[in-house]
N, C-alpha and C. Protein backbone atom coordinates (compact mmCIF):
# COMPACT_ATOMS: atom_id res chain seq x y z
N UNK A 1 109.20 101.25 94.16
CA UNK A 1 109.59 102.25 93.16
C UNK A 1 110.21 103.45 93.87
N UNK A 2 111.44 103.19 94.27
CA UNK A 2 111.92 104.48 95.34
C UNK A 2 113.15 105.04 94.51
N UNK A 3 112.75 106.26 94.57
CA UNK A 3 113.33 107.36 93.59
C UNK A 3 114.25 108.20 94.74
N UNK A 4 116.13 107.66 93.95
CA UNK A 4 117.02 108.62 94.77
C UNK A 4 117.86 109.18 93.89
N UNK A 5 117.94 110.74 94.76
CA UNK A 5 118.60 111.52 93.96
C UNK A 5 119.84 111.88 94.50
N UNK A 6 120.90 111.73 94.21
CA UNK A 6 122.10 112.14 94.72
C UNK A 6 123.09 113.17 94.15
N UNK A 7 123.68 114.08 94.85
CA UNK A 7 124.81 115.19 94.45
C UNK A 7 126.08 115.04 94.83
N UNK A 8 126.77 114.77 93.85
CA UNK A 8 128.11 114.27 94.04
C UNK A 8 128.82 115.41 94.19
N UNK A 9 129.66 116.55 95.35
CA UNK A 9 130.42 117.78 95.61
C UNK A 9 131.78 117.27 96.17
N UNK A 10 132.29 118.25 95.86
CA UNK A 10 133.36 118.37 96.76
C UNK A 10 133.93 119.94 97.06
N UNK A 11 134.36 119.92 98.68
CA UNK A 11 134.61 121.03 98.91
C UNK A 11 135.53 122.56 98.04
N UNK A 12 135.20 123.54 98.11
CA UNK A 12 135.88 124.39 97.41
C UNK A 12 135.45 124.41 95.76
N UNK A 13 134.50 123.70 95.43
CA UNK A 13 134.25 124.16 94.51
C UNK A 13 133.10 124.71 94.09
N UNK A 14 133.38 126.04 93.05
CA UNK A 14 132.34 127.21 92.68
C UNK A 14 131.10 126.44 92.61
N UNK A 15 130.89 125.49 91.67
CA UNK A 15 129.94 124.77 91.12
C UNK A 15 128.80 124.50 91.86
N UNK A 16 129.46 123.34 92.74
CA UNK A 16 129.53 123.08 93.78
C UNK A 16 128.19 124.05 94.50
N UNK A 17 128.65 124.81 94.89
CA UNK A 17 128.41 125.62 96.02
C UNK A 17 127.31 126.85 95.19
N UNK A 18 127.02 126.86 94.09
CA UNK A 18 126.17 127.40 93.44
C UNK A 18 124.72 126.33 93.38
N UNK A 19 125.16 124.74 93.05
CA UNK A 19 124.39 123.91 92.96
C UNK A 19 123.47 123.62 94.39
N UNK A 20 124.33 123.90 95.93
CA UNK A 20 123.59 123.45 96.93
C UNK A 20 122.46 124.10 97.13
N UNK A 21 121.94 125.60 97.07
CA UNK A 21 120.72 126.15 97.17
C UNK A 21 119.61 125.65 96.49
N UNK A 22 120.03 125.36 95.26
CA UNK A 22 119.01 124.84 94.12
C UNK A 22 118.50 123.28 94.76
N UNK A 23 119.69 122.70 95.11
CA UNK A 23 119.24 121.62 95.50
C UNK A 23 118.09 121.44 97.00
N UNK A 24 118.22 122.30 98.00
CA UNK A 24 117.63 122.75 98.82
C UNK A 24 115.98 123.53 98.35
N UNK A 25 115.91 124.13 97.02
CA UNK A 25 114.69 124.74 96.51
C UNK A 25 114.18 123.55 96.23
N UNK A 26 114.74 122.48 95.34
CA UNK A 26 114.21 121.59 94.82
C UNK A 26 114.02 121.07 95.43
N UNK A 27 114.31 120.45 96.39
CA UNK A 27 113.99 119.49 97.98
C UNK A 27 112.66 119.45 98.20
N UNK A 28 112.73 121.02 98.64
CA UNK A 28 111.32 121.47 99.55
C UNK A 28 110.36 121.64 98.85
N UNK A 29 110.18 121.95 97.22
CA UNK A 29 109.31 122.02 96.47
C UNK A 29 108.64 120.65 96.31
N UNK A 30 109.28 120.20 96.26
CA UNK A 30 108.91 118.30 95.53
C UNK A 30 109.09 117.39 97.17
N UNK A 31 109.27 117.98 98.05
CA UNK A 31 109.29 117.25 99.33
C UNK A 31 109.92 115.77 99.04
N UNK A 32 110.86 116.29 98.92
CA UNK A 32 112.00 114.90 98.72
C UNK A 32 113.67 115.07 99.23
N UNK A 33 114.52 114.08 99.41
CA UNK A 33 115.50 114.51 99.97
C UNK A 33 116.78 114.10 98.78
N UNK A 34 117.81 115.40 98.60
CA UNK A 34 118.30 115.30 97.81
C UNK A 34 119.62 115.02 98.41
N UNK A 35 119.85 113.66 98.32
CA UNK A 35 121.65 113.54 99.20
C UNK A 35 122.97 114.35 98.63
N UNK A 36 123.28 114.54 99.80
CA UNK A 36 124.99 115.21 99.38
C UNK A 36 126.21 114.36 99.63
N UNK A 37 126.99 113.93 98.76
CA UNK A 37 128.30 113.11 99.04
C UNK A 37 129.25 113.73 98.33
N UNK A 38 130.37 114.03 99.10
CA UNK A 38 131.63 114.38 98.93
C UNK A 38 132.31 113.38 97.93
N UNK A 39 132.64 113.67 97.33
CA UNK A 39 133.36 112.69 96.19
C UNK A 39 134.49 112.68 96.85
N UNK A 40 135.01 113.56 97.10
CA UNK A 40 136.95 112.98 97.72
C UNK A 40 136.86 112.18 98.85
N UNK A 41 135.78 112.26 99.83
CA UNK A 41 135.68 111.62 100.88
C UNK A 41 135.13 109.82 100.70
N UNK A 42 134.39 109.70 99.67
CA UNK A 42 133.96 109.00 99.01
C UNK A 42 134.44 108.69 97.97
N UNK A 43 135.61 107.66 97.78
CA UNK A 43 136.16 107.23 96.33
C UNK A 43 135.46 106.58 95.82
N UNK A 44 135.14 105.75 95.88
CA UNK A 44 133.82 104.08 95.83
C UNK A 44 132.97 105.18 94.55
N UNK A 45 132.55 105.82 94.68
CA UNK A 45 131.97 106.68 93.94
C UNK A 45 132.23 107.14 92.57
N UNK A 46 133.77 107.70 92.49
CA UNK A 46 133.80 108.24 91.43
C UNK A 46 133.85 106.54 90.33
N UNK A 47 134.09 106.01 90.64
CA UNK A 47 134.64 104.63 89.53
C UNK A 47 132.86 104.14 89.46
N UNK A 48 132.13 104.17 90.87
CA UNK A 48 130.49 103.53 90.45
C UNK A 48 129.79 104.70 89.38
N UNK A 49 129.94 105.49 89.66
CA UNK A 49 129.54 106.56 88.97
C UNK A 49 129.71 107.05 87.76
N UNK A 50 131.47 106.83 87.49
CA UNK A 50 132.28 107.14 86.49
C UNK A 50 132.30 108.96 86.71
N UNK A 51 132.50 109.36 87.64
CA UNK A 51 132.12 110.86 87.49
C UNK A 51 133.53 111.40 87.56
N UNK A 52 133.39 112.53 86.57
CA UNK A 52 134.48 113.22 85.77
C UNK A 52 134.83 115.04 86.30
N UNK A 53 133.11 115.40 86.32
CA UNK A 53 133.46 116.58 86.94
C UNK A 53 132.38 116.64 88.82
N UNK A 54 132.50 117.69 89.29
CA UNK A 54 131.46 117.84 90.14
C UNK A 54 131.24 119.76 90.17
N UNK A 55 129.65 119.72 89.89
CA UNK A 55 128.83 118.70 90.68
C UNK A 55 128.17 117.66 89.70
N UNK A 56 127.74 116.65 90.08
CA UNK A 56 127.18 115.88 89.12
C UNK A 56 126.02 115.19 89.99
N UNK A 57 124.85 115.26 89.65
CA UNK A 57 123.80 114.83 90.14
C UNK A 57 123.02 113.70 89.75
N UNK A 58 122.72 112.34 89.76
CA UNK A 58 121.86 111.12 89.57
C UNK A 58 120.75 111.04 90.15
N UNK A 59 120.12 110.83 88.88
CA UNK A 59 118.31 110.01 89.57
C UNK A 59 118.53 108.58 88.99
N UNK A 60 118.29 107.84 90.39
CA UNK A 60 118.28 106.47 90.42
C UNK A 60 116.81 106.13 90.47
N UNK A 61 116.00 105.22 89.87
CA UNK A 61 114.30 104.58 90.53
C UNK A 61 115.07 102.99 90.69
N UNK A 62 114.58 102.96 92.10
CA UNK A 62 114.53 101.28 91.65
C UNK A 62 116.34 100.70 92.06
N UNK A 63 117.41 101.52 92.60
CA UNK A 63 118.96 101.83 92.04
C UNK A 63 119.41 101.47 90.54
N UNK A 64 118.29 101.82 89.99
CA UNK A 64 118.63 102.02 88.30
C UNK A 64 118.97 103.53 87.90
N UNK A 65 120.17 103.70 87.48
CA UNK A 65 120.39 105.16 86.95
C UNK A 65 119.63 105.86 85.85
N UNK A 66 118.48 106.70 85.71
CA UNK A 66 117.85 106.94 84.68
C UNK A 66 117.99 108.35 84.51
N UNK A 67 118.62 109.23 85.31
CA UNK A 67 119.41 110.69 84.23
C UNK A 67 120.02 110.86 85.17
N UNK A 68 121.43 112.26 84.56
CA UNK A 68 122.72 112.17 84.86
C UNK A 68 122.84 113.99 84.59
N UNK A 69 123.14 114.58 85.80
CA UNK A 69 124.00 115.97 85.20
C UNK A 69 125.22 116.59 85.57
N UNK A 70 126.13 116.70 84.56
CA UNK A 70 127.06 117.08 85.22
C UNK A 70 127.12 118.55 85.24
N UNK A 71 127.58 119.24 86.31
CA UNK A 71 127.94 120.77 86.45
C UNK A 71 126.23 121.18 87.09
N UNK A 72 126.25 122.52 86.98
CA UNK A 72 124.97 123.27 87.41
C UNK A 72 123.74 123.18 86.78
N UNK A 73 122.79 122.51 87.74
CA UNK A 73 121.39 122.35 87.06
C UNK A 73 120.41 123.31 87.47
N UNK A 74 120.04 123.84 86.83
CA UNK A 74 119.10 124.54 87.16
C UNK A 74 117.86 124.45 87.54
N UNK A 75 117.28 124.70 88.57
CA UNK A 75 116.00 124.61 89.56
C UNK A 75 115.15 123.65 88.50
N UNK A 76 114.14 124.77 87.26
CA UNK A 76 113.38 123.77 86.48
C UNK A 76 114.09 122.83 86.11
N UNK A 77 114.31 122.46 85.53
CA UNK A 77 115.34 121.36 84.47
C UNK A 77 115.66 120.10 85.67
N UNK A 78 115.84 120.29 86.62
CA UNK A 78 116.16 119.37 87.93
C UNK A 78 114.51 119.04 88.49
N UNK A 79 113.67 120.30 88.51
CA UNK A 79 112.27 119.46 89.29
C UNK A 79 111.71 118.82 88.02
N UNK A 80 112.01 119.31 86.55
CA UNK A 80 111.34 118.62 85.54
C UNK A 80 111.49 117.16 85.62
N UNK A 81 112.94 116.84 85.63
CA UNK A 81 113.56 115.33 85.92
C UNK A 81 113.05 114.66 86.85
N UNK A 82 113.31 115.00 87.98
CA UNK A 82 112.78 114.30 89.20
C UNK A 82 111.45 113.81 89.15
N UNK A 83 110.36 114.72 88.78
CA UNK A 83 109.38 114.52 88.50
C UNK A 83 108.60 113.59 87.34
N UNK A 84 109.93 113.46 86.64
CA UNK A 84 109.53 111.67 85.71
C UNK A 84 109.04 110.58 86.48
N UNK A 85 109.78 110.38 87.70
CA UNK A 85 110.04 109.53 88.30
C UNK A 85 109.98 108.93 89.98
N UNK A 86 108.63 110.24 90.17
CA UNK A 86 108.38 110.21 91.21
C UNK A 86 106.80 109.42 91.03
């Protein structure tokens, strides 16, 4: 039952770069690791994903996709999620 969370960024953007701290709070709170992938660097991605804007963040259990956010999540609302599924 292995629970991954991934952040889909790409450089130069506001979003982006508002989302990485949070993701770093949320990390260390819930002692888990929250991956970072560049979407431009990573095409394979946007078509598995279907992702439209960034940032957009997935919780996979299992590599089953079971929630999805696009743009800025905020600290609670992100450890609430994660925490379904840990």
């Amino acid at each position: 039952m292995a629970v991954r969370v991934i952040c889909f960024y790409q450089p130069g953007c506001m979003g982006c770069m508002e989302q990485t701290p949070i993701n770093a709070e949320v990390s260390r709170s819930l002692n888990i690791t929250i991956e970072e992938i560049d979407a431009i660097k990573n095409p394979q991605y946007i078509g598995e994903f279907q992702l439209k804007v960034t940032p957009t963040i997935v919780i996979l259990k299992d590599g089953i996709l079971k929630e999805r956010f696009e743009g800025v999540v905020h600290p609670e609302q992100l450890t609430g999620a994660i925490k379904k599924y840990l």
